[in-house]
C-alpha atoms as a PDB file:
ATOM      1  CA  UNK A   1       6.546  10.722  -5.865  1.00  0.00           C
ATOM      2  CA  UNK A   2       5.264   9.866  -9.333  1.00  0.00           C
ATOM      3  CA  UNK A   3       6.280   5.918 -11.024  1.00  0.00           C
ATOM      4  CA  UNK A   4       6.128   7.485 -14.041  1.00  0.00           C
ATOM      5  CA  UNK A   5       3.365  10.369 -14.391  1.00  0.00           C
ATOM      6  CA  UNK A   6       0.113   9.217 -15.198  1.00  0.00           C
ATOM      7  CA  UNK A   7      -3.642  11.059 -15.215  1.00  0.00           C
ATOM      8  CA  UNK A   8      -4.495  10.904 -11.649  1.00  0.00           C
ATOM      9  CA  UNK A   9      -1.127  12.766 -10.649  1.00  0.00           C
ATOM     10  CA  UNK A  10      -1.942  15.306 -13.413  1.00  0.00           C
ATOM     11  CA  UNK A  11      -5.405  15.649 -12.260  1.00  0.00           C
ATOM     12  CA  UNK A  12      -4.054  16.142  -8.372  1.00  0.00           C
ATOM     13  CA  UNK A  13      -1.511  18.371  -9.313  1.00  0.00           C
ATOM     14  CA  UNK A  14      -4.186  20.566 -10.923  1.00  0.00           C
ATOM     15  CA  UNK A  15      -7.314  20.271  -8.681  1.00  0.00           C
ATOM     16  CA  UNK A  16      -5.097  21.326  -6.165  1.00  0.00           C
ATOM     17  CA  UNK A  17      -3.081  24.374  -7.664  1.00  0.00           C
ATOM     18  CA  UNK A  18      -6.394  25.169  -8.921  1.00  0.00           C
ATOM     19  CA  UNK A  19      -7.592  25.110  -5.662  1.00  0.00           C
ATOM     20  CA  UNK A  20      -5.297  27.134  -3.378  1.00  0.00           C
ATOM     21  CA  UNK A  21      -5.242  29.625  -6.578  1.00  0.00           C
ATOM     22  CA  UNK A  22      -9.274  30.521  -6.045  1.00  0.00           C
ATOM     23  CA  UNK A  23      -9.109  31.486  -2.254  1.00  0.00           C
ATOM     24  CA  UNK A  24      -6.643  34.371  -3.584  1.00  0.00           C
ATOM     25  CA  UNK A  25      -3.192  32.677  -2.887  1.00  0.00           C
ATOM     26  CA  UNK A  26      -0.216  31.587  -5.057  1.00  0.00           C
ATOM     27  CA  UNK A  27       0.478  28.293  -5.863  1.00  0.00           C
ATOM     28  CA  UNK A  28       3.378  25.859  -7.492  1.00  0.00           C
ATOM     29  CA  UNK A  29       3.713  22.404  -7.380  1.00  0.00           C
ATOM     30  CA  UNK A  30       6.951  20.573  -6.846  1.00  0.00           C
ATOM     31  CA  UNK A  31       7.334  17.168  -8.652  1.00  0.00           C
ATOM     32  CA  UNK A  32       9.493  14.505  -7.624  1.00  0.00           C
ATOM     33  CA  UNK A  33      10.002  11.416  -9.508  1.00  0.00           C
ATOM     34  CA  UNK A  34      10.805   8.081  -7.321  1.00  0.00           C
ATOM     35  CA  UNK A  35      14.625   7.052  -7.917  1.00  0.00           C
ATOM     36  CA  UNK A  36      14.357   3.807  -5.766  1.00  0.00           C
ATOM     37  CA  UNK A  37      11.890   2.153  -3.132  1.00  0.00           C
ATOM     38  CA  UNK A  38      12.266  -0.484  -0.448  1.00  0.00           C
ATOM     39  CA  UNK A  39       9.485  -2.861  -1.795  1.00  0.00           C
ATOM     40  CA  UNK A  40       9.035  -1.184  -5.483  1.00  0.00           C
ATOM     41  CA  UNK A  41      10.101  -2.776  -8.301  1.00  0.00           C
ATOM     42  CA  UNK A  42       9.985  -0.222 -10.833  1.00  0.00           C
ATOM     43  CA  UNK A  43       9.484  -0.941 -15.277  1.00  0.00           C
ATOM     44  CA  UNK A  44      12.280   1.677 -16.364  1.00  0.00           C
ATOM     45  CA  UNK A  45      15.176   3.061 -14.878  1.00  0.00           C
ATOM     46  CA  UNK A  46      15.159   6.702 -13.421  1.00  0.00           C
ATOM     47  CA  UNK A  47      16.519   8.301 -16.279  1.00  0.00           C
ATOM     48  CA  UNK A  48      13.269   7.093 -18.026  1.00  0.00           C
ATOM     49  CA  UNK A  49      10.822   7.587 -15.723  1.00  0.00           C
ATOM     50  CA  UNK A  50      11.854  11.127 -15.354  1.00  0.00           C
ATOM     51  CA  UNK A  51      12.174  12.231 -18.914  1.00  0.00           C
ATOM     52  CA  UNK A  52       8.907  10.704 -19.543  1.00  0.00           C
ATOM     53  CA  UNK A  53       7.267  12.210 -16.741  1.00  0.00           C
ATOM     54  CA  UNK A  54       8.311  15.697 -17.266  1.00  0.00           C
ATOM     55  CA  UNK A  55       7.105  15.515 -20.669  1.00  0.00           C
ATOM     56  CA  UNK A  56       3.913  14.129 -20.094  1.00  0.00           C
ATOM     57  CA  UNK A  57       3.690  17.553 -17.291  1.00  0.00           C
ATOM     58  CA  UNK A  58       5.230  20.072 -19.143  1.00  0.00           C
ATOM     59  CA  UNK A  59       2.821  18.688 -22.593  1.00  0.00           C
ATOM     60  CA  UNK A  60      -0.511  18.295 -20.338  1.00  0.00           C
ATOM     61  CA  UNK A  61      -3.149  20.750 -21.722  1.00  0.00           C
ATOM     62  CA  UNK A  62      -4.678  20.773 -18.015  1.00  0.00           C
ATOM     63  CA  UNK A  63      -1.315  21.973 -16.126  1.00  0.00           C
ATOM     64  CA  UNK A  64       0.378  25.120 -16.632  1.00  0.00           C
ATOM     65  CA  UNK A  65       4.361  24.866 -16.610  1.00  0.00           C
ATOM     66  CA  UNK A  66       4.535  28.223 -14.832  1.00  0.00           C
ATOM     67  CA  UNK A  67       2.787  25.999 -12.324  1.00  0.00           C
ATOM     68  CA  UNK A  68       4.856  22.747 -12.200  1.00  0.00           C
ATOM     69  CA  UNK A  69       8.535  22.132 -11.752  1.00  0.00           C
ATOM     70  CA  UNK A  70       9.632  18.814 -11.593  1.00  0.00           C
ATOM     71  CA  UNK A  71      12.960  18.028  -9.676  1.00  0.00           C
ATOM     72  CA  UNK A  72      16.234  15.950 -10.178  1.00  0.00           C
ATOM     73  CA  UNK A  73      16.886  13.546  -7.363  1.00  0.00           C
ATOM     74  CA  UNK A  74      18.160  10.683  -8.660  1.00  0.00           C
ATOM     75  CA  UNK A  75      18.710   8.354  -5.432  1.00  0.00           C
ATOM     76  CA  UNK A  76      15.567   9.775  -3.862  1.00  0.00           C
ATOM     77  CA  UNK A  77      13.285   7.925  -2.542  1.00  0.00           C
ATOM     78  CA  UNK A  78      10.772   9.912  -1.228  1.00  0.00           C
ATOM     79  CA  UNK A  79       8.251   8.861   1.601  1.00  0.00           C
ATOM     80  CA  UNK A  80      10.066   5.446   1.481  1.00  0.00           C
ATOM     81  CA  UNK A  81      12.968   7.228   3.527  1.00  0.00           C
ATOM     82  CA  UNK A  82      12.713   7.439   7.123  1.00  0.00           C
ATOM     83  CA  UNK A  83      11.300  10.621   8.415  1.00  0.00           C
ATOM     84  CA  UNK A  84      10.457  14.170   7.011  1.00  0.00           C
ATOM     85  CA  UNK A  85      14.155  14.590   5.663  1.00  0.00           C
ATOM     86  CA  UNK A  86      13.936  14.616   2.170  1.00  0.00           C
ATOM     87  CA  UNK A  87      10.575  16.772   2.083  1.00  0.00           C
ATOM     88  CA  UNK A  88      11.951  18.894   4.409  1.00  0.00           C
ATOM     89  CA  UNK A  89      15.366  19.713   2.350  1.00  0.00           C
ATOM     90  CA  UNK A  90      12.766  20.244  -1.158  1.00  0.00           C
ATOM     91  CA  UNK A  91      11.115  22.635   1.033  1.00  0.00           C
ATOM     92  CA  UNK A  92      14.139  24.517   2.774  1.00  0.00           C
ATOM     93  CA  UNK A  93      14.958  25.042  -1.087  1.00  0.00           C
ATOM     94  CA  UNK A  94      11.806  26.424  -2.344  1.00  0.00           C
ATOM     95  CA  UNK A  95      11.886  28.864   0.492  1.00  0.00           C
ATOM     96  CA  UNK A  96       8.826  27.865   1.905  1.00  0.00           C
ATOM     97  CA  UNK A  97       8.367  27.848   5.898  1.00  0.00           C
ATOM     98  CA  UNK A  98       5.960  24.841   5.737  1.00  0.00           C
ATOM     99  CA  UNK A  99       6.306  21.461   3.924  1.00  0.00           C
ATOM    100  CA  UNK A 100       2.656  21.157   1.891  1.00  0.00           C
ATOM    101  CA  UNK A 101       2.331  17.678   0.538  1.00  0.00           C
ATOM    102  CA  UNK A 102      -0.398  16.408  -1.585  1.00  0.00           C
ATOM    103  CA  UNK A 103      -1.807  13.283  -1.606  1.00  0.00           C
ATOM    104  CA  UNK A 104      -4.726  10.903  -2.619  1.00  0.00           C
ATOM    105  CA  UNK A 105      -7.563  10.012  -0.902  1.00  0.00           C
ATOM    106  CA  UNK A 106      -6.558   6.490  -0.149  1.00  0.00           C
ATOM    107  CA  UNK A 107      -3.393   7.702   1.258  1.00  0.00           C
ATOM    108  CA  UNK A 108      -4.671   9.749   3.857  1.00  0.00           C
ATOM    109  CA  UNK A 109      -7.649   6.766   4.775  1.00  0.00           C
ATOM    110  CA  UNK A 110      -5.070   4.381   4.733  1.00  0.00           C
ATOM    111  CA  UNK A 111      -2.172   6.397   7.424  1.00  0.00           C
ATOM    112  CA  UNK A 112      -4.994   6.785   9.326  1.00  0.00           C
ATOM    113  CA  UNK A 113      -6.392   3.542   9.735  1.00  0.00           C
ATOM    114  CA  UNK A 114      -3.272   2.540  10.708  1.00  0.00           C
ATOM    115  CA  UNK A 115      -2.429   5.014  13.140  1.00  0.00           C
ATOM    116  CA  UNK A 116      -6.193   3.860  15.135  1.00  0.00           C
ATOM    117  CA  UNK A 117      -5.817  -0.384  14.445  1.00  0.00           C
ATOM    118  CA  UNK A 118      -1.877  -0.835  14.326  1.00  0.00           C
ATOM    119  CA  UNK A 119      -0.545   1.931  16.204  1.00  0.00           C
ATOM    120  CA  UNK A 120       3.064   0.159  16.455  1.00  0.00           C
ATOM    121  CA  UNK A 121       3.301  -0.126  13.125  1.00  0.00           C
ATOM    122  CA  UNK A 122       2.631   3.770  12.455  1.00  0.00           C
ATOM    123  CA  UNK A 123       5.428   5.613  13.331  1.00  0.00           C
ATOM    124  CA  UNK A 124       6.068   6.684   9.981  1.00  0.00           C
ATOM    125  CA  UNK A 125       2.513   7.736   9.172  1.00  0.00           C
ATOM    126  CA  UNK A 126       1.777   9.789  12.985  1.00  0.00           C
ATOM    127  CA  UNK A 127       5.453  11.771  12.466  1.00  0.00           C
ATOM    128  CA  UNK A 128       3.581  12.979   8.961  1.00  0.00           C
ATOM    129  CA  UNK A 129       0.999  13.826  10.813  1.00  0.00           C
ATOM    130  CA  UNK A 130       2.708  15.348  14.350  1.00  0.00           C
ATOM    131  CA  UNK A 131       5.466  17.492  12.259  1.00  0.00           C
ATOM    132  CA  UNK A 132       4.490  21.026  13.020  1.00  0.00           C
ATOM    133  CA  UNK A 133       5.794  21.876   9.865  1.00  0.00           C
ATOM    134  CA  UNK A 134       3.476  19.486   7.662  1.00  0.00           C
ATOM    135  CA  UNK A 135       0.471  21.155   5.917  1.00  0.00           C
ATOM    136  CA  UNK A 136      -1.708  18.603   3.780  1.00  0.00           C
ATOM    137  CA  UNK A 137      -3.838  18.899   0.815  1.00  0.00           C
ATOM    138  CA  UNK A 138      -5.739  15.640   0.218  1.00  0.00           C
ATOM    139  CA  UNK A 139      -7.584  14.849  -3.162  1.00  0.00           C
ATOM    140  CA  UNK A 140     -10.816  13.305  -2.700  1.00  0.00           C
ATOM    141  CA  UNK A 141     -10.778  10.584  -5.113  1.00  0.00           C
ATOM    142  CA  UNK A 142     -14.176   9.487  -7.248  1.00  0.00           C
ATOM    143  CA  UNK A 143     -13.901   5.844  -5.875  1.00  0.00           C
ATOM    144  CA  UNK A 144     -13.306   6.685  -2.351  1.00  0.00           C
ATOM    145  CA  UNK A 145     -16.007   7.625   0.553  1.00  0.00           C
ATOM    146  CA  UNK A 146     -16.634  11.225   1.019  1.00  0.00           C
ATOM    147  CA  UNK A 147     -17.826  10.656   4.549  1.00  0.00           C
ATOM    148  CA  UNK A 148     -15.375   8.471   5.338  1.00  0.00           C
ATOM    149  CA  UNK A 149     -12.409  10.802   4.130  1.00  0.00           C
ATOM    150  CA  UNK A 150     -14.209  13.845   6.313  1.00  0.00           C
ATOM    151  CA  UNK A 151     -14.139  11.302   9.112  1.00  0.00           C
ATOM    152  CA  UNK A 152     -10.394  10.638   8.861  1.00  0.00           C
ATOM    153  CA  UNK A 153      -9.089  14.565   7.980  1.00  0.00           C
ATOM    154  CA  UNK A 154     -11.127  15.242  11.388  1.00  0.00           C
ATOM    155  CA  UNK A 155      -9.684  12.368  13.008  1.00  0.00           C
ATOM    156  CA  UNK A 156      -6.341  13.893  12.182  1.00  0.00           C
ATOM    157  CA  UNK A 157      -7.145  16.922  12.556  1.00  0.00           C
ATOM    158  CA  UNK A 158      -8.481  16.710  16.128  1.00  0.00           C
ATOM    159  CA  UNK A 159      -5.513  14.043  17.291  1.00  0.00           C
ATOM    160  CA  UNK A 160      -2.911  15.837  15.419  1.00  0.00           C
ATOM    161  CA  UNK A 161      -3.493  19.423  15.158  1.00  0.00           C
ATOM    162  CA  UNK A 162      -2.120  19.196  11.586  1.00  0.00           C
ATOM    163  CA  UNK A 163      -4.191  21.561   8.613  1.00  0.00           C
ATOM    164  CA  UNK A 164      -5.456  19.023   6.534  1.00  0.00           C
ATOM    165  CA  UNK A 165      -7.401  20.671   3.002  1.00  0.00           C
ATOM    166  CA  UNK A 166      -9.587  18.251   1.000  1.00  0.00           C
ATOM    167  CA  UNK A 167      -9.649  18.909  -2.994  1.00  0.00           C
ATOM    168  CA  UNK A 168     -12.191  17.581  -4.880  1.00  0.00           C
ATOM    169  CA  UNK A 169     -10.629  15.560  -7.906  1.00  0.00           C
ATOM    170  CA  UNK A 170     -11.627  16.757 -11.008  1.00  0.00           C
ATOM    171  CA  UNK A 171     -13.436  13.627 -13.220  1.00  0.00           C
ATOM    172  CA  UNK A 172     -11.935  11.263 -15.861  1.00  0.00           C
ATOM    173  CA  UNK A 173     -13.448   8.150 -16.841  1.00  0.00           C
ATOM    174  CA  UNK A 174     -10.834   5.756 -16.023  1.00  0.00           C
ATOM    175  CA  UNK A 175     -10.506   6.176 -12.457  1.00  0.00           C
ATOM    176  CA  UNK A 176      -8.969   5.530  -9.886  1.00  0.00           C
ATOM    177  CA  UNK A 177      -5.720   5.830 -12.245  1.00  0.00           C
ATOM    178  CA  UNK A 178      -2.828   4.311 -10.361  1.00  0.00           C
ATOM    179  CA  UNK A 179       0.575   2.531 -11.355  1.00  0.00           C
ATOM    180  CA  UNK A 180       0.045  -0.162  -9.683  1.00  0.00           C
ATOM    181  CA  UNK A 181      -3.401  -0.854 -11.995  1.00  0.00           C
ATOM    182  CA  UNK A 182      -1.479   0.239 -15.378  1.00  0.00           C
ATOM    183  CA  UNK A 183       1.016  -2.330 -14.693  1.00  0.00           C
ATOM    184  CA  UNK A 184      -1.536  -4.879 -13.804  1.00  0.00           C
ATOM    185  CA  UNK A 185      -3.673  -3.912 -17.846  1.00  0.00           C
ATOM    186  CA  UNK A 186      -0.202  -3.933 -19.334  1.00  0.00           C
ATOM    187  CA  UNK A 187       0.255  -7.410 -17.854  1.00  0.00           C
ATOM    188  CA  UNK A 188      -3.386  -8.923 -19.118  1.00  0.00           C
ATOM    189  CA  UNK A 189      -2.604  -7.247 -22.432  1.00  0.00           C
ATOM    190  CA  UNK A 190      -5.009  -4.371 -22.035  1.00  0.00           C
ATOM    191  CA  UNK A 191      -2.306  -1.891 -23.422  1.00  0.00           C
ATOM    192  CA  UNK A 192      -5.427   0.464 -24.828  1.00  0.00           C
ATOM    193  CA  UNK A 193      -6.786   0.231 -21.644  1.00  0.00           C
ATOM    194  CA  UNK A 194      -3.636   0.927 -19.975  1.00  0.00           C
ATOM    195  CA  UNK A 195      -2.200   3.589 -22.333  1.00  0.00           C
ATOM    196  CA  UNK A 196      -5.322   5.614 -21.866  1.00  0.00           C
ATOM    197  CA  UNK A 197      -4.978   5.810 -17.915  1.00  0.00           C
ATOM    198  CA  UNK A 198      -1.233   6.931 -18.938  1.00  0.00           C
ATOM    199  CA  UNK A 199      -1.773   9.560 -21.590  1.00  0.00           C
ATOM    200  CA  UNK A 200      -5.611  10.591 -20.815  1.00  0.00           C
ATOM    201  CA  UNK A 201      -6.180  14.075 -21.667  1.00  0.00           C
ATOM    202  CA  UNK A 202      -3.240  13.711 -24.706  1.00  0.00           C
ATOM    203  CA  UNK A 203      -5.817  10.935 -26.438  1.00  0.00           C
ATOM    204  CA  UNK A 204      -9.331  12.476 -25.524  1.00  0.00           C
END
């Protein structure tokens, strides 16, 4: 889920093709742009966000488009949705037997955590995780703790039984990029600042 594209969902996207691609296998990435969230309050509508996402893929000098497709769901919402449901159906279209979701670093340290210290409050995070179906490819972001994120792929690997693959992220000097942070630059009136963690490899 992407709110809109910016370098660190470029940079995962590739690392990770890139990846799967050198132990001899295919690879394609499936996009999916955020139409609505239960606690997001997003700067465009979903019209926007998409068209400008897709561009900034389909224009990246690092991604390949016969390596990206980006998908239409308008009222989607992604992870926010209860359950495996939409992944699922993206992955019933594709063809492909598994669902094979990429994520960040933080993500997977952060489902974790909660699944050990607020166990009640995880049942989103341990059906991820339980789903027989769910393969995971996690990109090691430059700010987080290698040992750490080893500690919590085995941790979920060993409770779990579900294939987790760590991908190291390839380097850019403005990370961790995140939408979240660009909104918070935009807001101080670091638009440079913010623009850059935006349109990275277009301005470098």
């Amino acid at each position: 889920s992407f709110d809109p594209q910016h370098v660190g969902h470029r940079v995962a996207i590739g690392a990770t093709t890139e990846a799967v691609m050198a132990e001899g296998r295919k690879a394609h990435a499936l996009v999916h742009v955020m139409g609505d969230h239960p606690r997001k309050v997003f700067d465009a509508p979903y019209a926007q966000r998409y068209v400008q996402s897709e561009r900034r893929i389909y224009q990246s000098p690092w991604l390949s488009q016969e390596d990206v497709t980006q998908v239409d769901v308008p009222g989607g919402k992604g992870l926010a949705a209860r359950g495996l449901s939409q992944m699922a159906l993206l992955a019933e279209v594709t063809g492909d037997r598994g669902i094979r979701w990429v994520i960040g670093s933080d993500k997977l340290l952060l489902d974790v955590d909660m699944v050990q210290t607020q166990p009640d409050k995880a049942e989103k995070a341990a059906a991820r995780f339980h789903d027989p179906r769910m393969d995971i490819y996690v990109v090691h972001r430059q700010n987080d703790d290698g040992e750490a994120l080893r500690e919590a792929a085995d941790y979920a690997r060993n409770r779990y039984g579900v294939p987790i693959t760590l991908v190291e992220e390839w380097p850019y000097d403005c990370a961790p990029a995140s939408s979240s942070r660009i909104k918070e630059l935009r807001a101080a009136g670091r638009r440079r600042e913010a623009d850059k963690m935006e349109l990275y490899e277009f301005s470098t």
